[in-house]
Structures are given as C-alpha cells and as structure tokens.
Protein backbone atom coordinates (compact mmCIF):
# COMPACT_ATOMS: atom_id res chain seq x y z
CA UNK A 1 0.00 0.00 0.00
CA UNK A 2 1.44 3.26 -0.74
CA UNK A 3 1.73 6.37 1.60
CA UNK A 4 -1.02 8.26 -0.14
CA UNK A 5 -3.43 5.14 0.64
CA UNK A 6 -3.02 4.98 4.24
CA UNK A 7 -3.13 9.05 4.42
CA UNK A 8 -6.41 8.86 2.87
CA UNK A 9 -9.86 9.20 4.98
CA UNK A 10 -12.88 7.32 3.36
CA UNK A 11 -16.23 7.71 4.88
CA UNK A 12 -18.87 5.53 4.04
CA UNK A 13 -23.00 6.44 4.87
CA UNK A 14 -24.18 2.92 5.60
CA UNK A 15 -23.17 -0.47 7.03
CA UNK A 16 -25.50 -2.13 4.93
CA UNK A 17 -24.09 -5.25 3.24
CA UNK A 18 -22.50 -2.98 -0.08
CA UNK A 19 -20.83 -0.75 2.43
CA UNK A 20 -19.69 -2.80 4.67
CA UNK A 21 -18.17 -5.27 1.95
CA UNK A 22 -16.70 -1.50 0.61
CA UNK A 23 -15.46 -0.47 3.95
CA UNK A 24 -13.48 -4.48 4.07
CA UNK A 25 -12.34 -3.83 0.75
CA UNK A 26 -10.48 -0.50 1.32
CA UNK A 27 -9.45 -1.57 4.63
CA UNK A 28 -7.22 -4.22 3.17
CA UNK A 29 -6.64 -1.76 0.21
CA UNK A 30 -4.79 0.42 3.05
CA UNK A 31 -6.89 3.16 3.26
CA UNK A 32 -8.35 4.53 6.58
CA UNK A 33 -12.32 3.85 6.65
CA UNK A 34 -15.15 4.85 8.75
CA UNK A 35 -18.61 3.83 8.30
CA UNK A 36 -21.70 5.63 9.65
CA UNK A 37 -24.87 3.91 10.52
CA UNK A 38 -28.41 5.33 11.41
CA UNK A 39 -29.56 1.99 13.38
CA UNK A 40 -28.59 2.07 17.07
CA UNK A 41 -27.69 -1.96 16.58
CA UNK A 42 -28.16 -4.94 14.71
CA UNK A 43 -31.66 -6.27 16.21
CA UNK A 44 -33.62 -9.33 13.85
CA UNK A 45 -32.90 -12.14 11.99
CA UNK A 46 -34.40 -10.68 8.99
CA UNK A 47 -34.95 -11.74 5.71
CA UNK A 48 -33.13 -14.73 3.48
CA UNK A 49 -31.10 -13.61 0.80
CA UNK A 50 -29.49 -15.37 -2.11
CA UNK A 51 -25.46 -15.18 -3.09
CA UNK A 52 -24.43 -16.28 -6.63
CA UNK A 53 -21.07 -16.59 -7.73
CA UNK A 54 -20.42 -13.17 -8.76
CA UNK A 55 -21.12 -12.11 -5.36
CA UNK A 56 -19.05 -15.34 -4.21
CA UNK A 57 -16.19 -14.65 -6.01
CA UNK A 58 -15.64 -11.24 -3.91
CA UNK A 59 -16.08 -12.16 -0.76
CA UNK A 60 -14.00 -15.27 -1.15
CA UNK A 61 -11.32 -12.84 -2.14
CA UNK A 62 -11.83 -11.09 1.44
CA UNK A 63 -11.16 -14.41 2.84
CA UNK A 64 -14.56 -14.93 3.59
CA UNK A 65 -15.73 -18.17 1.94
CA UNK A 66 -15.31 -20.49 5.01
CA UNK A 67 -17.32 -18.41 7.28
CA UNK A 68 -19.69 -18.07 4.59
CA UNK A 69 -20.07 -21.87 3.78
CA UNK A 70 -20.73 -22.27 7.55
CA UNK A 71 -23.28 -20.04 8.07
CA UNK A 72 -25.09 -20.85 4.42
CA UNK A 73 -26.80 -23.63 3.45
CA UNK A 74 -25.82 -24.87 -0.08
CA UNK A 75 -28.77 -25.50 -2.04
CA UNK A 76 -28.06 -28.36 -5.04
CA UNK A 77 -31.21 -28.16 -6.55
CA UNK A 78 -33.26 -25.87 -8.36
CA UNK A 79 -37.16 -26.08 -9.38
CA UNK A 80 -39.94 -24.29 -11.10
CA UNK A 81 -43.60 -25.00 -9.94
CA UNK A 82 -46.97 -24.07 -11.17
CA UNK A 83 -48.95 -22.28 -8.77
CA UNK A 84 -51.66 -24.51 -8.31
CA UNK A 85 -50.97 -27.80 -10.01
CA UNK A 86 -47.80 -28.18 -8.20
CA UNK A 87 -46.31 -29.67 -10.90
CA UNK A 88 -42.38 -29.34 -11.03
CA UNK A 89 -39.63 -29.24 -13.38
CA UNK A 90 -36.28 -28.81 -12.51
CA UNK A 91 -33.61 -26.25 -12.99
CA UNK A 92 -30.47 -28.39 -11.99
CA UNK A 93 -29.00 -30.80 -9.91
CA UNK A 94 -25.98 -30.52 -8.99
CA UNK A 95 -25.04 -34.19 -8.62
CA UNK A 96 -25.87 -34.59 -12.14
CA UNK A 97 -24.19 -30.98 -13.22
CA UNK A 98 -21.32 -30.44 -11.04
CA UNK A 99 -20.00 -27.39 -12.67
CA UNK A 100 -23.17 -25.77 -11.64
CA UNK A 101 -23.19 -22.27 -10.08
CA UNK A 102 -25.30 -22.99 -7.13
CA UNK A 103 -25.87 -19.82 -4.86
CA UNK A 104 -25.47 -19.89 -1.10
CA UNK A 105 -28.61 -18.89 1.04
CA UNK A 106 -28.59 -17.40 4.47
CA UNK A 107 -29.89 -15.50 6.50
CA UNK A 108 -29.11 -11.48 6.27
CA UNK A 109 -28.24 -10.64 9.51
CA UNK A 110 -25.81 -13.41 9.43
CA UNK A 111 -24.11 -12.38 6.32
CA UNK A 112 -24.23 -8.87 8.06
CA UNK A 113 -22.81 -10.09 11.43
CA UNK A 114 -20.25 -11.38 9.36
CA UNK A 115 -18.63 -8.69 7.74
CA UNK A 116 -19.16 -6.47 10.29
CA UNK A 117 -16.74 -8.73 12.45
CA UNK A 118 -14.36 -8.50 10.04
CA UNK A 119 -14.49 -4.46 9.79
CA UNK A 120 -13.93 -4.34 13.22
CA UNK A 121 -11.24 -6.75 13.11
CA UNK A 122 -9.12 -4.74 11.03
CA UNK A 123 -10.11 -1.54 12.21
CA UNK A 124 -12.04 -1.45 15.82
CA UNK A 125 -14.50 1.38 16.13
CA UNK A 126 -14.69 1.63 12.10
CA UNK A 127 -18.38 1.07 12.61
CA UNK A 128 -20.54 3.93 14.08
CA UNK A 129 -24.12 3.01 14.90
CA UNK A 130 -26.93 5.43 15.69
CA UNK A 131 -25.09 8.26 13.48
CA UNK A 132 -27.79 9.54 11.43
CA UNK A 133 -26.48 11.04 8.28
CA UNK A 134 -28.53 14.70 7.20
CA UNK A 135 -26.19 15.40 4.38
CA UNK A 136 -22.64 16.82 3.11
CA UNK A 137 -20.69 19.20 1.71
CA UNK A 138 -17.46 19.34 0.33
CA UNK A 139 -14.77 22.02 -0.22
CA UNK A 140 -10.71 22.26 -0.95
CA UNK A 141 -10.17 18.47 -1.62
CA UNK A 142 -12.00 17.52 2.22
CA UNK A 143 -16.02 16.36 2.67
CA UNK A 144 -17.71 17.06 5.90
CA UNK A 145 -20.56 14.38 6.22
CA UNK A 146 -23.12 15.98 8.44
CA UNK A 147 -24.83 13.45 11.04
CA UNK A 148 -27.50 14.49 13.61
CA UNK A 149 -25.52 15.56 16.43
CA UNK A 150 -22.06 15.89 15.00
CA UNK A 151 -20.13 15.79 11.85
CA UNK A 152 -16.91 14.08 10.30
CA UNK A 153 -14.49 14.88 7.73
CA UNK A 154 -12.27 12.27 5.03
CA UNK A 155 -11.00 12.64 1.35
CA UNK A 156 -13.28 10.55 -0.07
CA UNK A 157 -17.59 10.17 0.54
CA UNK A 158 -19.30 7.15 -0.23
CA UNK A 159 -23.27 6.77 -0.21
CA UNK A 160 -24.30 3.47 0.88
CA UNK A 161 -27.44 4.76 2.70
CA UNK A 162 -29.56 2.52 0.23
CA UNK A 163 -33.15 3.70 -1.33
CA UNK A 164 -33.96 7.09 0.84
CA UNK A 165 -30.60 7.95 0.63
CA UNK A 166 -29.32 11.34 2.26
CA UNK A 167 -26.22 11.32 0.28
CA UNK A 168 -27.85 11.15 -3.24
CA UNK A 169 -30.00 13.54 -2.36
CA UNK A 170 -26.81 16.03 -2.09
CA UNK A 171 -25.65 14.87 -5.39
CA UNK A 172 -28.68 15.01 -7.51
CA UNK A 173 -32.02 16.33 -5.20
CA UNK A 174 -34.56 14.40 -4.08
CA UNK A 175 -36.26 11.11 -5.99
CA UNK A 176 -39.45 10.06 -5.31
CA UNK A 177 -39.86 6.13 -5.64
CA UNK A 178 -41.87 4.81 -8.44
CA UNK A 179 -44.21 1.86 -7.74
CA UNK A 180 -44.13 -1.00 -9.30
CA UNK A 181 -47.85 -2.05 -9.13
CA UNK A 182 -46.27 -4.91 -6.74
CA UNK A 183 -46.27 -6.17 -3.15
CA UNK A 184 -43.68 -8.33 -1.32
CA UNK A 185 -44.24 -10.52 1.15
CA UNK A 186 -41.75 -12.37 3.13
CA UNK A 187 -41.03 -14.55 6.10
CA UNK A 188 -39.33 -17.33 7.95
CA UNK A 189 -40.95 -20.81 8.87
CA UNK A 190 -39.73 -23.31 11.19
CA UNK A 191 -39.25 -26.59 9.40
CA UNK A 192 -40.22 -28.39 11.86
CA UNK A 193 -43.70 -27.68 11.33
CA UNK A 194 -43.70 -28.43 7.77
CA UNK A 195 -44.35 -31.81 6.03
CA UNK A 196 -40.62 -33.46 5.10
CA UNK A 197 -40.78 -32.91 1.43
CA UNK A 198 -40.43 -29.24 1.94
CA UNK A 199 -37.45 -29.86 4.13
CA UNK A 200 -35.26 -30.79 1.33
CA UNK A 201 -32.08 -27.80 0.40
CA UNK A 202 -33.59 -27.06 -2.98
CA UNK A 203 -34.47 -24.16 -4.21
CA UNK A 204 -37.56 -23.60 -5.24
CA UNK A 205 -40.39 -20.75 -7.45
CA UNK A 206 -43.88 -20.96 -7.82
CA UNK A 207 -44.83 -19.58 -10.36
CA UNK A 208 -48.41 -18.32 -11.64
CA UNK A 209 -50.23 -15.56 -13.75
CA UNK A 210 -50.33 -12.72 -11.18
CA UNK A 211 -48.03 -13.89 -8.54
CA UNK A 212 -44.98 -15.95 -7.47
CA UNK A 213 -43.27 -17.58 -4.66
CA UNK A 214 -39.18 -18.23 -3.86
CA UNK A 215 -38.44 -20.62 -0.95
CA UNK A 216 -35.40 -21.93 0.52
CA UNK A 217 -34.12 -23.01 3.43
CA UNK A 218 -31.15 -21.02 5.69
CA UNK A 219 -30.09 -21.42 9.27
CA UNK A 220 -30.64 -19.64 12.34
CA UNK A 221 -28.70 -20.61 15.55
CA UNK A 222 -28.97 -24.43 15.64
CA UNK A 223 -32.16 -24.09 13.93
CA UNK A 224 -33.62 -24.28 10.20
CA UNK A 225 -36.26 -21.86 8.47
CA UNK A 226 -37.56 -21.69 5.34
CA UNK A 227 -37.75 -18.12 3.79
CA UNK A 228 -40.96 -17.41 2.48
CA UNK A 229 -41.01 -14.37 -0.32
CA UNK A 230 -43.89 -13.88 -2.31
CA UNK A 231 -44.63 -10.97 -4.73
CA UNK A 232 -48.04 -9.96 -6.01
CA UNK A 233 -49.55 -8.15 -8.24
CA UNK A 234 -51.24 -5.20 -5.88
CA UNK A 235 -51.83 -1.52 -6.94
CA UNK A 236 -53.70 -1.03 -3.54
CA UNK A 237 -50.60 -0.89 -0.79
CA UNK A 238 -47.58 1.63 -1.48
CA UNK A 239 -46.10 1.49 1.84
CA UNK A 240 -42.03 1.33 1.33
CA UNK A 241 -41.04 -0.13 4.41
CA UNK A 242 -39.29 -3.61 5.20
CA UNK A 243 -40.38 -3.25 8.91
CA UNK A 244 -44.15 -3.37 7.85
CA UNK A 245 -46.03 -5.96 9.46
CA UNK A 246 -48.15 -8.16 7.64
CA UNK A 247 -51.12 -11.00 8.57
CA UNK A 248 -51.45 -14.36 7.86
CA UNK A 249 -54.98 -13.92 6.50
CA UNK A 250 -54.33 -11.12 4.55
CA UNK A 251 -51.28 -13.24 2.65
CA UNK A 252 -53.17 -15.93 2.25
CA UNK A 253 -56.24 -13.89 0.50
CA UNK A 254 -53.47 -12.98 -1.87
CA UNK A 255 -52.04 -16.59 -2.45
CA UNK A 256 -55.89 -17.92 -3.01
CA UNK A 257 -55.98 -20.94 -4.80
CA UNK A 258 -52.30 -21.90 -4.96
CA UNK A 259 -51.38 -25.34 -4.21
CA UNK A 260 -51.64 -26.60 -0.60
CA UNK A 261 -47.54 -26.54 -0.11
CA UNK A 262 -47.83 -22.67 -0.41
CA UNK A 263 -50.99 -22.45 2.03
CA UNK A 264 -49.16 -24.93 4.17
CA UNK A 265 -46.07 -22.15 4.23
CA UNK A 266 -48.18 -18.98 4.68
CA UNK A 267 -50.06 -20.73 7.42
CA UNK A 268 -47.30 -21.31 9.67
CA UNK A 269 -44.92 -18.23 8.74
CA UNK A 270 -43.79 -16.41 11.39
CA UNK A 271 -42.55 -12.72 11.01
CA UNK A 272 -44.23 -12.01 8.59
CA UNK A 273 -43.55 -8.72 6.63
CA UNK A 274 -44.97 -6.68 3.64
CA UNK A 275 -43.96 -3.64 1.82
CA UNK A 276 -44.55 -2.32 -1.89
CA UNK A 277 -42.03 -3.00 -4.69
CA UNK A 278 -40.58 0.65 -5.68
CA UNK A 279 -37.43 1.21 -7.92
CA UNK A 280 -35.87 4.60 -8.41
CA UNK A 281 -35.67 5.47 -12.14
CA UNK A 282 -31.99 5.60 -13.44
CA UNK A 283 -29.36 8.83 -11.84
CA UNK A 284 -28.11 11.81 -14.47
CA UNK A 285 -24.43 10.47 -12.28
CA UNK A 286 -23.38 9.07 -9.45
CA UNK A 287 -20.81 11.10 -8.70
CA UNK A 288 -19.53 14.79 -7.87
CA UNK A 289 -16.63 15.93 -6.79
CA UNK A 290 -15.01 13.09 -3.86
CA UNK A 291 -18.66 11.84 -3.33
CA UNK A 292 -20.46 8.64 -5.01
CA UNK A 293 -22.79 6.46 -4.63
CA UNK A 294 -22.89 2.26 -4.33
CA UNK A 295 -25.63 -0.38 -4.28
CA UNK A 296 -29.52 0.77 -4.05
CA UNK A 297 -28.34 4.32 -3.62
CA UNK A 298 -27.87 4.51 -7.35
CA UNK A 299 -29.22 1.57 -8.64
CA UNK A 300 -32.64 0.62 -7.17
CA UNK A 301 -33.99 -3.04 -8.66
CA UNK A 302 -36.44 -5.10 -8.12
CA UNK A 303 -35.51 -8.91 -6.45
CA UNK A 304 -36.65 -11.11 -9.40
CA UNK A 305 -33.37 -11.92 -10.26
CA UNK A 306 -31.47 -12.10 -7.15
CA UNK A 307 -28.82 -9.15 -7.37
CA UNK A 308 -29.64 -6.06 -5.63
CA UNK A 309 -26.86 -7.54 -2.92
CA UNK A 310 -24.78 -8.84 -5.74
CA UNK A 311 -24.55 -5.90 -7.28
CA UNK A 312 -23.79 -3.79 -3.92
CA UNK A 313 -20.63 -6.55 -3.64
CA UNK A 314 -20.08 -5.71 -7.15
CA UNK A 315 -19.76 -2.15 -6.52
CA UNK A 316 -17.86 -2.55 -3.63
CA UNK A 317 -15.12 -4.27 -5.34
CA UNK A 318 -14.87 -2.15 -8.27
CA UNK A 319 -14.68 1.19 -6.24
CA UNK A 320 -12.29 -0.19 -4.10
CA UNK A 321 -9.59 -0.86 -7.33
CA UNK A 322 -10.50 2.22 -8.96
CA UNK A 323 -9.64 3.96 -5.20
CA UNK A 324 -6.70 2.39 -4.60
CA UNK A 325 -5.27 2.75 -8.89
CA UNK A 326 -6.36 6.38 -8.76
CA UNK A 327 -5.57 7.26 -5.55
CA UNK A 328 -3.62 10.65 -6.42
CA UNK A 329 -6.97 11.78 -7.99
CA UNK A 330 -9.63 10.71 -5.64
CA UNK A 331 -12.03 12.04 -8.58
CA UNK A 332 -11.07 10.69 -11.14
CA UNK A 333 -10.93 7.23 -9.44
CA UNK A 334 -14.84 8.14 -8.67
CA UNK A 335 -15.01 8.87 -12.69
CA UNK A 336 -13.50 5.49 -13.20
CA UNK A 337 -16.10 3.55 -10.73
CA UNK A 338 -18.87 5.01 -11.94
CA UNK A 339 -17.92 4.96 -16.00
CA UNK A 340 -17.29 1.02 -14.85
CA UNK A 341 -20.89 0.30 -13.31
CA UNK A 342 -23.38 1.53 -15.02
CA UNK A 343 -23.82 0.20 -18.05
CA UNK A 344 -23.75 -3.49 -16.37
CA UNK A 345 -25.85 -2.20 -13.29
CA UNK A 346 -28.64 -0.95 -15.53
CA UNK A 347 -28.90 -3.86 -17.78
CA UNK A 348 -29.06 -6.27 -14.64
CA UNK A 349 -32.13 -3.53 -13.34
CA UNK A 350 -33.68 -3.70 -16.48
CA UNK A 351 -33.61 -7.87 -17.11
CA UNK A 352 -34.54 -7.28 -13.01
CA UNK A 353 -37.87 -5.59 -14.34
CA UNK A 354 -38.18 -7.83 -17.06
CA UNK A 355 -38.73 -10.64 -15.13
CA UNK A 356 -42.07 -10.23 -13.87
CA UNK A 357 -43.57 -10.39 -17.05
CA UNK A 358 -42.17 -14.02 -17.07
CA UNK A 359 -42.73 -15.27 -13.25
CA UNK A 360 -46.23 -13.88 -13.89
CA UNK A 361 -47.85 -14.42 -17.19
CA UNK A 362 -51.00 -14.87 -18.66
CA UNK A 363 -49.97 -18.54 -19.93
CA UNK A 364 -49.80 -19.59 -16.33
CA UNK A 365 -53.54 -19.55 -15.72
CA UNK A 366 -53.87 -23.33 -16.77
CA UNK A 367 -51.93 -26.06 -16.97
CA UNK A 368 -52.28 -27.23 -20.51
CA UNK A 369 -50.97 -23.39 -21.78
CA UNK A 370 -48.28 -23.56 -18.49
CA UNK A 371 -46.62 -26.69 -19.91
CA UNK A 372 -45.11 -25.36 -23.09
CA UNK A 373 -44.71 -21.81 -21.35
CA UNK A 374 -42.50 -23.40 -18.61
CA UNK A 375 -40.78 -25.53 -20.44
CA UNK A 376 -39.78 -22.57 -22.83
CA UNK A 377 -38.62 -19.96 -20.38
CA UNK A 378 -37.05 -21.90 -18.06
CA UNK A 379 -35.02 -24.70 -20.75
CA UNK A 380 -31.51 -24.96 -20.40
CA UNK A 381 -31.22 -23.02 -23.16
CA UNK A 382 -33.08 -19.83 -21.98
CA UNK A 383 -31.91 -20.20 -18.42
CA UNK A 384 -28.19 -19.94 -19.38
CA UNK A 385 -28.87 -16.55 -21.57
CA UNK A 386 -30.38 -15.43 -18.62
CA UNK A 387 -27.73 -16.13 -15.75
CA UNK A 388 -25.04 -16.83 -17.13
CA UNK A 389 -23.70 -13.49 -18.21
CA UNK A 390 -24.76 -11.99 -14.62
CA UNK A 391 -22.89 -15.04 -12.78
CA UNK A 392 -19.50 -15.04 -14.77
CA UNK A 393 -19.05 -11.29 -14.24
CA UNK A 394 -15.75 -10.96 -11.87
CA UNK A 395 -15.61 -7.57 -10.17
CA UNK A 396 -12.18 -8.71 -9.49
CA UNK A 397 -10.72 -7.84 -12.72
CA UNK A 398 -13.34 -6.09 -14.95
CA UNK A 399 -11.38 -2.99 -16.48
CA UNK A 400 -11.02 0.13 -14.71
C-alpha cells in the first residue's frame, strides 16, 4: 500500500451489506475507513437472501468463503412450480451438473454479522451506529458528512445509505420512488412444522399468472427456516417499508388458490412482513466531486433476479480498485467507478424488471398453456442466456 493510501480518509453512509463489503475492501486496500450507521444496533434475523457466484467470487477474495459456507446452506437443486398444479420441473441438480453455479442462502443478519466482524477486526470502532447522516458538503479536496448531532471529515464520501438515501440527495435532489404495481411478502418458517418434502435444500419458485413464490431453506442458531417471499400483483398498498407488518390472512387472501404446499407455508410463517415493490428510475451520475454512490443508492432493482446484494458486492469491489489505482486523484478514481458500473448495473435492473412479465404471465392460468410456457422460459437453453452473463461477471478484474 502506498503512503497516499493509508493518508487517505474514506467515509462511508451505511453499514448495509454494499458498504460494509466496501469499507473491508479499502481496509485491506490500506486506506483509513469509517462507516456511519443510522440503526442504534443490529436487532432481527431478517430476511433470506441469495449469493451467486459473482457475489461469491468477492467475498471469497476477502477471505470470507469459510465463514460463509458455515453459516449458508448450499442449495443443489433448483425447481420451477406451477402455482396450483404443483407440478415441477427442474432447474439443476448438482449431482448430475457439477459445474453448476449454485448460490449460497442465508440469512441477512448473518451475512451482516459477518462482515461487520471482520471491519472491526481490522479496524475497531470503524463502525458507528446510531449516526444519522442529514447530508454533506465538500470544499478544498475535504467532505464534511453531516450526522445528527455531529459531523466528520475524510477525502473521499461514499453513499451506501440505500433507497432514501441522504447522500444522493446532495448529489442530484430528491427522488421520489416509483411503484411498481407490486407487493412483497416475506417470512421465515420453522421446518419443523412443515411436512418433510419441503425440508429438502432445494431451491424452489412458484410460479403463476399474477403472482410468485421463492423458498429456501437457511439457518438460524442451531435451527432451520424456510424463507418465504412472495410478490403480487397489488396496486392497492404503497407502503415502502421492510419493517411493515403483515397477517397471515391477509397473505393468504393474496395466495388464493395456490397449491396446498404454499398455504401450508403462509399458514405457519412467522414474522411475517410486507412492503410495496418501488425502484428509483436511473441517476443523471453518481458522482460529484469526492462523493459517489454504491448499491440501491444509485441503482434501485427489483428482487426477481437475485442481485440487488450482488450488485452492492459488485460495486464494492470495483470502487475499491478504482480507489486504490487512482488514488492521487480521488475524482477521477470516482469517474472510473462510476464509468465502470453503469452500463452493467442498468442492464441487470432492467432484465430485473423484465422478469415479472415471465414469473407472472398470462400462460400460467392453466396447466395445458403452463406446460409449453415453462418448459420454454425456463429450458436450459433460456436459463443460461439469462444467468449466465450476470454469474461469470468478476468484479475482481473487470477494467477500470
């Protein structure tokens, strides 16, 4: 690491999983980080989320893979199901295709717990909770991020402060959220109280002509759940919030019909949340001066692929190289980030959007029409022009 590296103060709004993952990248890049965090600590379990190997391939750089196999549970199997008829067809199995990318699953707060340790490992106190950011300005080469109660000052300003963020409101004025005529559902289920062929580590969508369902299992303490996430089509509930609280009986009215594995689910869910599906439509730039964005900030998308976390690692990584390559010109490393990420984070929103129209489509309504639907959009064929150009990405060495 050179001199100018470790002289250099980078402040990061967020310890969400993009900036923490940016804050462990820099760290071992040499520079000095700090990362400032609204929540006064890390309190739930929270939802499941999904890891593919684009996200892998980063954090197994950090030295993070064992950790992360131990908390994850690796799913070998993959399926599609109808949303009434149950009937399945398969995706992969990875006993049959061994070079498959299957994705870890696991809980977010562990995943969260996780890098936070290592932050703090490398750099105890890097992590300020309950340091609400209000906004920033920036003068003579030096930011001042302004927090309720206090300030701080660094070279550098990264926004990680995800979908209401303070920091891209400095950079570009405020966004209002546009709805996606969508509602998400999700929650956790004790598999205990589920029959055993829903037990099984597979992965697994329901899929149907205004709705579908991801499932799979994760861990939680010496326990296993099943994450429940269901998205529906619903122009009546435009709440943003993940902390929303959501019934049983309300869910279920929603899921109405769908085959009794998906009742059996809903019925016995526990934390159950809702909030509607918004995306932010794309930024005029990321960037001005020594402050950028990284992850939802800038690049709001919709979970029907999988990547809004991906893509946060993503980021990380890539700022990170262009921060430590540039380092004599803080802005034009920004420049280089941002001219890097988002051509590739756009598309992935876009094919991100894309995707309802296929999880929920007219076809899906009966069987006979489902069968050659199905067996069209999700063939081997159409799944690998799909994925594969998402998974083989490596933030690692993409050009700067």
């Amino acid at each position: 690491m050179s001199a100018q590296q470790k002289s250099q103060r980078i402040l990061i709004a967020g310890a969400g999983i993009g900036g923490l993952v940016a804050a462990l990248c820099l760290l071992r890049e040499g520079f000095d980080v700090d990362v400032f965090e609204q929540a006064p600590e890390l309190r739930e379990v929270g939802a499941g989320l999904w890891l593919s190997a684009n996200g892998i391939r980063v954090l197994a750089h950090l030295g993070l893979e064992d950790t992360l196999k131990a908390l994850s549970i690796e799913c070998t199997e993959r399926m599609v199901r109808h949303w009434n008829s149950g009937r399945a067809w398969w995706l992969y199995k990875k006993e049959s295709s061994p070079s498959t990318n299957a994705p870890y699953v696991l809980l977010r707060a562990h995943l969260h717990r996780m890098l936070m340790d290592a932050v703090e490992a490398i750099k105890p106190g890097a992590i300020r909770l309950n340091a609400k950011v209000t906004g920033f300005h920036q003068a003579d080469g030096r930011v001042r991020l302004d927090l309720a109660g206090g300030s701080a000052e660094g070279d550098v300003l990264i926004g990680a402060d995800g979908l209401n963020s303070k920091v891209r409101e400095g950079i570009v004025g405020p966004m209002q959220g546009r709805f996606t005529n969508a509602l998400a559902w999700r929650g956790l289920v004790p598999v205990e109280r589920l029959a055993g062929h829903q037990r099984r580590p597979v992965v697994t969508t329901w899929v149907g002509p205004t709705a579908h369902v991801t499932v799979y299992p994760v861990r939680w303490r010496d326990s296993e759940l099943l994450t429940f996430s269901g998205q529906v089509e619903r122009a009546d509930w435009t709440l943003e919030s993940w902390s929303e609280k959501g019934s049983v009986e309300e869910c279920l009215n929603d899921f109405r019909g769908w085959h009794e594995d998906v009742v059996e689910m809903i019925a016995n869910v526990e934390s159950l949340h809702k909030w509607g599906l918004f995306v932010r439509d794309a930024l005029p730039r990321w960037s001005v001066g020594r402050v950028s964005l990284l992850g939802d900030a800038c690049h709001s998308m919709v979970p029907y692929l999988g990547q809004g976390v991906n893509m946060a690692i993503e980021d990380a990584a890539v700022l990170s190289r262009c921060l430590a390559r540039y380092s004599a010109d803080p802005e034009e490393a920004l420049r280089r980030y941002e001219g890097a990420r988002r051509e590739r984070t756009s598309r992935v929103a876009q094919g991100s959007a894309d995707m309802q129209h296929t999880f929920h489509h007219p076809d899906l309504a009966r069987l006979e029409t489902a069968v050659p639907y199905i067996e069209s959009q999700w063939s081997p064929q159409a799944s690998r022009a799909r994925f594969d150009w998402i998974y083989g990405y490596d933030a690692l060495g993409a050009p700067i």
